[in-house]
N, C-alpha and C. Protein backbone atom coordinates (compact mmCIF):
# COMPACT_ATOMS: atom_id res chain seq x y z
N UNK A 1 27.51 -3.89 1.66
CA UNK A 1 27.00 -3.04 2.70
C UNK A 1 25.47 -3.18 2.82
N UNK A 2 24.67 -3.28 1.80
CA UNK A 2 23.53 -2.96 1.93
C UNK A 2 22.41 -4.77 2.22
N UNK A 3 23.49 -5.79 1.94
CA UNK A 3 23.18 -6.96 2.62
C UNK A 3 23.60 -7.23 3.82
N UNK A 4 24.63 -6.40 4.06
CA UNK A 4 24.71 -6.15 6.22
C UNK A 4 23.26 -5.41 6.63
N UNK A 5 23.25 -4.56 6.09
CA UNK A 5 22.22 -3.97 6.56
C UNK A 5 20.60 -4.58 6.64
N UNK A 6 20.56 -5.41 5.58
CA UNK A 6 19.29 -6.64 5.41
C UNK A 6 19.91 -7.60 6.14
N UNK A 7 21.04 -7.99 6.74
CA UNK A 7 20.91 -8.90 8.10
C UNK A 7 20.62 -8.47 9.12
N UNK A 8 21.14 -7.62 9.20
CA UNK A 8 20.64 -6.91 10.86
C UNK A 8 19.52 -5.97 11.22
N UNK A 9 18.64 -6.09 9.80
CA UNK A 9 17.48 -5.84 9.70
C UNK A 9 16.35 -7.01 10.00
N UNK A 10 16.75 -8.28 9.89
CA UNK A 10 16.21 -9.43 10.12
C UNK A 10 16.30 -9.25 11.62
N UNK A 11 17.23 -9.12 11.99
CA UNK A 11 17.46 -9.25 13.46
C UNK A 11 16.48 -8.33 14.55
N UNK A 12 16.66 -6.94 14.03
CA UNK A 12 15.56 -5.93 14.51
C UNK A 12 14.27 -6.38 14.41
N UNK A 13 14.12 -6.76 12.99
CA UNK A 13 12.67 -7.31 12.92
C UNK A 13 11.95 -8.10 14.08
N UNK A 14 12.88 -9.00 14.15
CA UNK A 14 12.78 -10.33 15.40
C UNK A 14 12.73 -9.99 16.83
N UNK A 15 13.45 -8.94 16.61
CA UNK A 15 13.51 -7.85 18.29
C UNK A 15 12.28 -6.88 18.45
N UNK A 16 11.69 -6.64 17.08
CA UNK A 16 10.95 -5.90 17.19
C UNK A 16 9.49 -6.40 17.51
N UNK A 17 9.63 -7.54 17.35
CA UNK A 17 8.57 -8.75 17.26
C UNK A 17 8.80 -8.76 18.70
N UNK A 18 9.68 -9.38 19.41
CA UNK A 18 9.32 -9.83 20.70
C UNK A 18 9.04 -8.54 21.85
N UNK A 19 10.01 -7.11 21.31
CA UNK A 19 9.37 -6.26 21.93
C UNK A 19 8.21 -6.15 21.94
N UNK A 20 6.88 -5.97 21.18
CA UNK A 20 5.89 -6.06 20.83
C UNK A 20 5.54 -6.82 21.65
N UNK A 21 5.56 -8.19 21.48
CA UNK A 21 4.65 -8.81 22.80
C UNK A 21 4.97 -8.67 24.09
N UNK A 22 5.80 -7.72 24.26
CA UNK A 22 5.77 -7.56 25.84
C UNK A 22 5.29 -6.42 26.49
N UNK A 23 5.28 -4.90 25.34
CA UNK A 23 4.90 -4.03 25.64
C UNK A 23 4.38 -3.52 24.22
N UNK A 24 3.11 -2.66 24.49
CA UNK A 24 3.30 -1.81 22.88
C UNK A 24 3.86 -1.09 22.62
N UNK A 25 3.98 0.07 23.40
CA UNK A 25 5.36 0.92 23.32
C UNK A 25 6.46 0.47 23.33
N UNK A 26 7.06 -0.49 23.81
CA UNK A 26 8.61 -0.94 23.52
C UNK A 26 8.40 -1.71 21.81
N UNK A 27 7.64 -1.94 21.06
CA UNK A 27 7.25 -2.06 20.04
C UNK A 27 7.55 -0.71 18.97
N UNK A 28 6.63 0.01 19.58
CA UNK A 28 6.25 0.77 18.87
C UNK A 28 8.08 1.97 18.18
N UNK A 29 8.66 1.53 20.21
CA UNK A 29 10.04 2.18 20.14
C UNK A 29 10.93 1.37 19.12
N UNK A 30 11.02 0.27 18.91
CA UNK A 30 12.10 -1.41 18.03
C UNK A 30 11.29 -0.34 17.09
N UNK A 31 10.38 -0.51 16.62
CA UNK A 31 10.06 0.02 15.28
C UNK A 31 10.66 0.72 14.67
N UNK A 32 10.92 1.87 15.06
CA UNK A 32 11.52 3.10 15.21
C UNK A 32 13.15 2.92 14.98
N UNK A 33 13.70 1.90 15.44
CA UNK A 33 15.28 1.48 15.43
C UNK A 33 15.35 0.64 13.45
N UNK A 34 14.34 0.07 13.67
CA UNK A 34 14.22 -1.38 12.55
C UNK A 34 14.11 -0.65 11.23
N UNK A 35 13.55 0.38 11.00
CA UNK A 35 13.08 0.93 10.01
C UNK A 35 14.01 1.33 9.14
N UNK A 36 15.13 2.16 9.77
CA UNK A 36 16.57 2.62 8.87
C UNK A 36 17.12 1.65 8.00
N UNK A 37 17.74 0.40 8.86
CA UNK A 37 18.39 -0.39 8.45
C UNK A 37 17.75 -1.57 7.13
N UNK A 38 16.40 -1.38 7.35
CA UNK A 38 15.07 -2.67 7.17
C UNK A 38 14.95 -1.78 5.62
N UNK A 39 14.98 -0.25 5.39
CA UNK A 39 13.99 0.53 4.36
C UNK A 39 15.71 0.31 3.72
N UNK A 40 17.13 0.37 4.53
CA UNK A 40 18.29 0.64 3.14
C UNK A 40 18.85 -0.30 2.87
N UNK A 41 18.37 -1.80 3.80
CA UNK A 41 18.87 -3.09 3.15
C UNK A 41 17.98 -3.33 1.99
N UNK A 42 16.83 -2.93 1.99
CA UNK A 42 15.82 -3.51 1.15
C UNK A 42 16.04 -2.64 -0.34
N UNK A 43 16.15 -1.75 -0.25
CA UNK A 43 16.22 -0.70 -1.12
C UNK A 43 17.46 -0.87 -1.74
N UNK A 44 18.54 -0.64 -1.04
CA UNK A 44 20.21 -0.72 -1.62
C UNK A 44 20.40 -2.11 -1.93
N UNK A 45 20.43 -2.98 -1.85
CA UNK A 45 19.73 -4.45 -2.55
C UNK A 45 19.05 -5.08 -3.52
N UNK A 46 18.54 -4.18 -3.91
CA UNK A 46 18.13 -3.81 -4.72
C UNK A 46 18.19 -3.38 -6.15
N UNK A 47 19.01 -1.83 -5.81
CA UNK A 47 19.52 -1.48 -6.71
C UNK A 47 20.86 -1.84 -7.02
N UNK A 48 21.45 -2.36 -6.20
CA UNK A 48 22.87 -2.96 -6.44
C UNK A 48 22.61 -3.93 -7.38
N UNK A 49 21.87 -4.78 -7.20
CA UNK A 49 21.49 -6.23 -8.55
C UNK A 49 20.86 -5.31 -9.52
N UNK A 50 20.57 -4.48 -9.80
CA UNK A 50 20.22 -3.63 -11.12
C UNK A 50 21.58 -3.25 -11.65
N UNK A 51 22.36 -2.41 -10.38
CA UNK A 51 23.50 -1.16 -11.00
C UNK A 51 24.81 -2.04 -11.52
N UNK A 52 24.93 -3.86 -11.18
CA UNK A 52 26.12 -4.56 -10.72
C UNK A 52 26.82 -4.16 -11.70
N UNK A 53 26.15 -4.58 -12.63
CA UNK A 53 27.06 -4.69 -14.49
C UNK A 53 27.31 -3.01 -15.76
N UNK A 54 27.36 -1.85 -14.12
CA UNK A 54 26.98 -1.28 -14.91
C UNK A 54 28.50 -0.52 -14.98
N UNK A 55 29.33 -0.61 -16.07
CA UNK A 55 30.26 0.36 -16.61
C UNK A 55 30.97 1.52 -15.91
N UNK A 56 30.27 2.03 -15.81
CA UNK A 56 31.04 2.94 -14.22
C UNK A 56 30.85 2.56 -12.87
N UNK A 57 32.15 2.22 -11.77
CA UNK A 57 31.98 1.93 -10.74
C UNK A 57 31.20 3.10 -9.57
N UNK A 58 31.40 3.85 -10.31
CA UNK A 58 31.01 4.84 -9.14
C UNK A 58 29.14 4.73 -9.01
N UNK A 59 29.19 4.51 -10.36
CA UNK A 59 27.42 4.25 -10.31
C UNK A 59 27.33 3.14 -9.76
N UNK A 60 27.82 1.96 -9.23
CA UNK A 60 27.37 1.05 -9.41
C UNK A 60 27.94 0.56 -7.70
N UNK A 61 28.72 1.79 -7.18
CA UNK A 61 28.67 1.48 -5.70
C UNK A 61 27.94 2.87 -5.12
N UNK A 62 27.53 3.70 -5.94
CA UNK A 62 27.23 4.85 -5.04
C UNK A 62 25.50 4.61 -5.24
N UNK A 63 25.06 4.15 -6.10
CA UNK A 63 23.47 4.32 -5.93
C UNK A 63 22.95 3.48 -4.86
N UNK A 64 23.89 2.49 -4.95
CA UNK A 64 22.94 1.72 -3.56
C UNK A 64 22.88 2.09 -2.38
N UNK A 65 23.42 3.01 -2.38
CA UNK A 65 24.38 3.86 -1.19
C UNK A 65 22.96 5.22 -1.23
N UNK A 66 23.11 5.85 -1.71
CA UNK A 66 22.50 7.01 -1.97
C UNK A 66 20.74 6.68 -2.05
N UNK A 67 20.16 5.07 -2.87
CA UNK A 67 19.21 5.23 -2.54
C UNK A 67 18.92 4.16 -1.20
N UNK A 68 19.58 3.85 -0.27
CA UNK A 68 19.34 2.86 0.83
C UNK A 68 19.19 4.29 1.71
N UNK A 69 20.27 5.33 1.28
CA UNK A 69 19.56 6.62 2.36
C UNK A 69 18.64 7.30 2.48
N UNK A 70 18.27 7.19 0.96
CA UNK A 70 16.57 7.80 0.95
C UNK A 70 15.96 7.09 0.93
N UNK A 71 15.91 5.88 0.82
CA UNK A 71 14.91 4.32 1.70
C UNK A 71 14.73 4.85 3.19
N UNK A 72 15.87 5.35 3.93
CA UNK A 72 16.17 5.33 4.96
C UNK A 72 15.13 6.21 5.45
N UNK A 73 15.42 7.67 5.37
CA UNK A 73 14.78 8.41 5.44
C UNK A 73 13.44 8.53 5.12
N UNK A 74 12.91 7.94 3.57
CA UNK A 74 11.61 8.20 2.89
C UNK A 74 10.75 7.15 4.49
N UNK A 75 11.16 5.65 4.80
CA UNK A 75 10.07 4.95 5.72
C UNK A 75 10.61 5.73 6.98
N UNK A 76 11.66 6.47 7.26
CA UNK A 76 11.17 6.92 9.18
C UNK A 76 9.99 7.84 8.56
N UNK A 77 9.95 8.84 7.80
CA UNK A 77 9.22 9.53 7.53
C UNK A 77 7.68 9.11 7.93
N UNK A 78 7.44 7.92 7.02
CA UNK A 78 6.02 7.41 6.69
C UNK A 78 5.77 6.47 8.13
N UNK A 79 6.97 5.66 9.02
CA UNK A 79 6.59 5.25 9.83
C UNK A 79 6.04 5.98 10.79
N UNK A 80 6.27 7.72 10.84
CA UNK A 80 6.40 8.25 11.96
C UNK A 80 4.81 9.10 11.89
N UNK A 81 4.52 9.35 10.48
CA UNK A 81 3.26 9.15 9.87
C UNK A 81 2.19 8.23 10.43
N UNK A 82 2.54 7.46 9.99
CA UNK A 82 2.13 6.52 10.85
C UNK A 82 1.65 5.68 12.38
N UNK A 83 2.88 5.97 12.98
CA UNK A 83 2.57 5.83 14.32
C UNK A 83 1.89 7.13 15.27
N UNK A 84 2.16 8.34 14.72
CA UNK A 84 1.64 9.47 15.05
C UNK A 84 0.03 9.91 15.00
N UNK A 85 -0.24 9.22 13.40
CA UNK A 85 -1.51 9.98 12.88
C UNK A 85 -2.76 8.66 12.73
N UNK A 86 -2.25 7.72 12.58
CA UNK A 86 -3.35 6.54 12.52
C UNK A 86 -2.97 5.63 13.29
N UNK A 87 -1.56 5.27 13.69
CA UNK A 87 -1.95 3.93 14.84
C UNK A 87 -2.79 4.11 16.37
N UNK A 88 -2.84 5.84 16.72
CA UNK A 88 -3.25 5.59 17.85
C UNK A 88 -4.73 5.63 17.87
N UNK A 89 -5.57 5.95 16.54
CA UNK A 89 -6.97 5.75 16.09
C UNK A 89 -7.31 4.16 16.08
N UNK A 90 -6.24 3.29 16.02
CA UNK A 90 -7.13 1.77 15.85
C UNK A 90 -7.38 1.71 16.83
């Protein structure tokens, strides 16, 4: 699951890229889509190659799970931080 989610996080990325050069706001909006998928592929990917070998299954399918959602959540947070409070100062 959480290497679907780092493919089609590649993909946003790439969308998010060409939005960008056509508008900043349609940028700024891809951003906003890219971030979920981009913060719980990266994250749940993570911890899955840590949790693989680990003795209980439940640990070892639920953390990647549990922390790809608070990946998820923790970057809209900071992106929104972000686009709110300092991108429109550059």
């Amino acid at each position: 699951m959480s290497l679907g989610m780092l493919g089609l996080s590649i993909v946003l990325v790439i969308a998010t890229i060409v939005a960008a050069a056509m508008s900043e706001q349609r940028g700024v909006t891809m951003s906003y889509v890219a971030i979920g998928p981009f913060a719980f592929g990266v994250a749940g990917t993570i911890v899955a190659l840590v949790t693989r070998h680990h003795p209980n299954r439940t640990v070892a399918v639920g953390a990647p799970i549990g922390c790809g959602c608070l990946a998820w959540i923790v970057g809209f947070v900071l992106l929104f931080v972000f686009m709110v409070g300092i991108f429109p100062k550059l």
